[in-house]
Protein backbone atom coordinates (compact mmCIF):
# COMPACT_ATOMS: atom_id res chain seq x y z
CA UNK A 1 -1.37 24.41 -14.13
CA UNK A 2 0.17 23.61 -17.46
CA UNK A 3 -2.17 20.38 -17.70
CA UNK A 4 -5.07 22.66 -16.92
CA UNK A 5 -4.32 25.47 -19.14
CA UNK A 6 -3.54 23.39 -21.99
CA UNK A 7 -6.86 21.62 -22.02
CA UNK A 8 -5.09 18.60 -21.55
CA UNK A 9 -6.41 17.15 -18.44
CA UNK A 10 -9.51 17.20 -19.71
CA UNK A 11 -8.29 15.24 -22.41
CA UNK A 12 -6.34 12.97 -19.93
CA UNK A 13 -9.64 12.70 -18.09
CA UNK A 14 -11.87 11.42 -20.69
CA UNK A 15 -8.72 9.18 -21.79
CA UNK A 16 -9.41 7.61 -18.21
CA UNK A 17 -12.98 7.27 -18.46
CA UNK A 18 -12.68 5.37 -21.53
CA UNK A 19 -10.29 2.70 -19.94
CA UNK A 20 -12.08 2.64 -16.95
CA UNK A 21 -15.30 1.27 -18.90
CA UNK A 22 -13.35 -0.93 -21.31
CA UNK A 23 -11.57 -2.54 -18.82
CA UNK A 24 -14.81 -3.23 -16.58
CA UNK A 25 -13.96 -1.04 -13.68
CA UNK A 26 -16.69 1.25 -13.79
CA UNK A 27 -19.19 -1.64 -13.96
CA UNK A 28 -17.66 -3.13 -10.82
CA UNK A 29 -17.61 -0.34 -9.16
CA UNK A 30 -21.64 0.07 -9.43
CA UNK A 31 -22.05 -3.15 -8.81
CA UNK A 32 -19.91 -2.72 -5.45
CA UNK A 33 -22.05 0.34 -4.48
CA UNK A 34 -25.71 -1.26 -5.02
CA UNK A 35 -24.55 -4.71 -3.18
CA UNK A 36 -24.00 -2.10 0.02
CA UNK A 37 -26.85 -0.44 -0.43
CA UNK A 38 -28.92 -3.92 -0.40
CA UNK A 39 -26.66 -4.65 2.50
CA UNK A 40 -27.58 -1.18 4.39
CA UNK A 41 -30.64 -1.28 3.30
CA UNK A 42 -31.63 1.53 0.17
CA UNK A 43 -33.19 4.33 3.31
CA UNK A 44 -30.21 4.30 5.47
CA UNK A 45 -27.14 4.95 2.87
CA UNK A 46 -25.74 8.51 1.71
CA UNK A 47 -23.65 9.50 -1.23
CA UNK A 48 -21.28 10.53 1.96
CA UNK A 49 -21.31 6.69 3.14
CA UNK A 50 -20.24 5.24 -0.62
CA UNK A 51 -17.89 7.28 -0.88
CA UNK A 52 -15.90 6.05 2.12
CA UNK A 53 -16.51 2.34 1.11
CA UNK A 54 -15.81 2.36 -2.07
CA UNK A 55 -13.50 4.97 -3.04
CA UNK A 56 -10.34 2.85 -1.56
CA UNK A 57 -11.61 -0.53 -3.15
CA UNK A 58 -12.06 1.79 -6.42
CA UNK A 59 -8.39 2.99 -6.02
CA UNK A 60 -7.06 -0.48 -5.60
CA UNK A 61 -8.47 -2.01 -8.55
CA UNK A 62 -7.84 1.03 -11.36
CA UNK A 63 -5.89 -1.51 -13.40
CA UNK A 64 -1.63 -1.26 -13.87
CA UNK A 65 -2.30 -0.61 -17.29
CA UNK A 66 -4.49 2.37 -17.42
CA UNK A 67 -2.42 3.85 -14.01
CA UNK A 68 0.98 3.21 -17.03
CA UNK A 69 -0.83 4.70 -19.68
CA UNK A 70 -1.55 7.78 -18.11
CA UNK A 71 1.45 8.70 -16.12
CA UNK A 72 2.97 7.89 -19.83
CA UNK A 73 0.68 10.63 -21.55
CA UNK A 74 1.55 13.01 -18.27
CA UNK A 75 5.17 12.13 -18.92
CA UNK A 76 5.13 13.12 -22.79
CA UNK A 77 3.13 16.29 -22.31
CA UNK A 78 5.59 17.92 -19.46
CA UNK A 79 8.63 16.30 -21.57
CA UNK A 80 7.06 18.43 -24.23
CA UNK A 81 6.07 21.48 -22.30
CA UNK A 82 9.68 21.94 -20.93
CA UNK A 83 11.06 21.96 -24.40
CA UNK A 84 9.59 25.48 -25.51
């Protein structure tokens, strides 16, 4: 709630964002989702159906560094929270 409240998961969020595309991730992971939908065939996939594929491929390949980074920044801002 304290993330929330503060604004700073949103901040945290957009942090994430930016690593994700720096690092290539985000470009992978669109690249991952239109070779299935050649594969399927463009008609016959849903949101629903990428999704399931990819969203455990996606989670496997966020990179150690920007999973560090963030539980870091998480870290400092409860550390900092529980001081008031």
């Amino acid at each position: 709630m304290k993330l929330v409240e503060s604004g700073e998961k949103e901040k945290l969020m957009e942090l994430l964002r930016e690593r994700l595309v720096e690092c290539g991730w985000r470009d992978e992971m669109k690249a991952l989702c239109r070779a299935y939908a050649r594969k399927k065939g463009r008609n016959n996939v849903t949101v629903d159906d990428l999704i399931h594929v990819i969203t455990p491929k996606g989670r496997a390949s966020v990179p150690d560094s920007v999973k560090a980074e963030l539980l870091q920044r998480i870290r400092s801002f409860l550390m900092s929270t529980s001081r008031r």
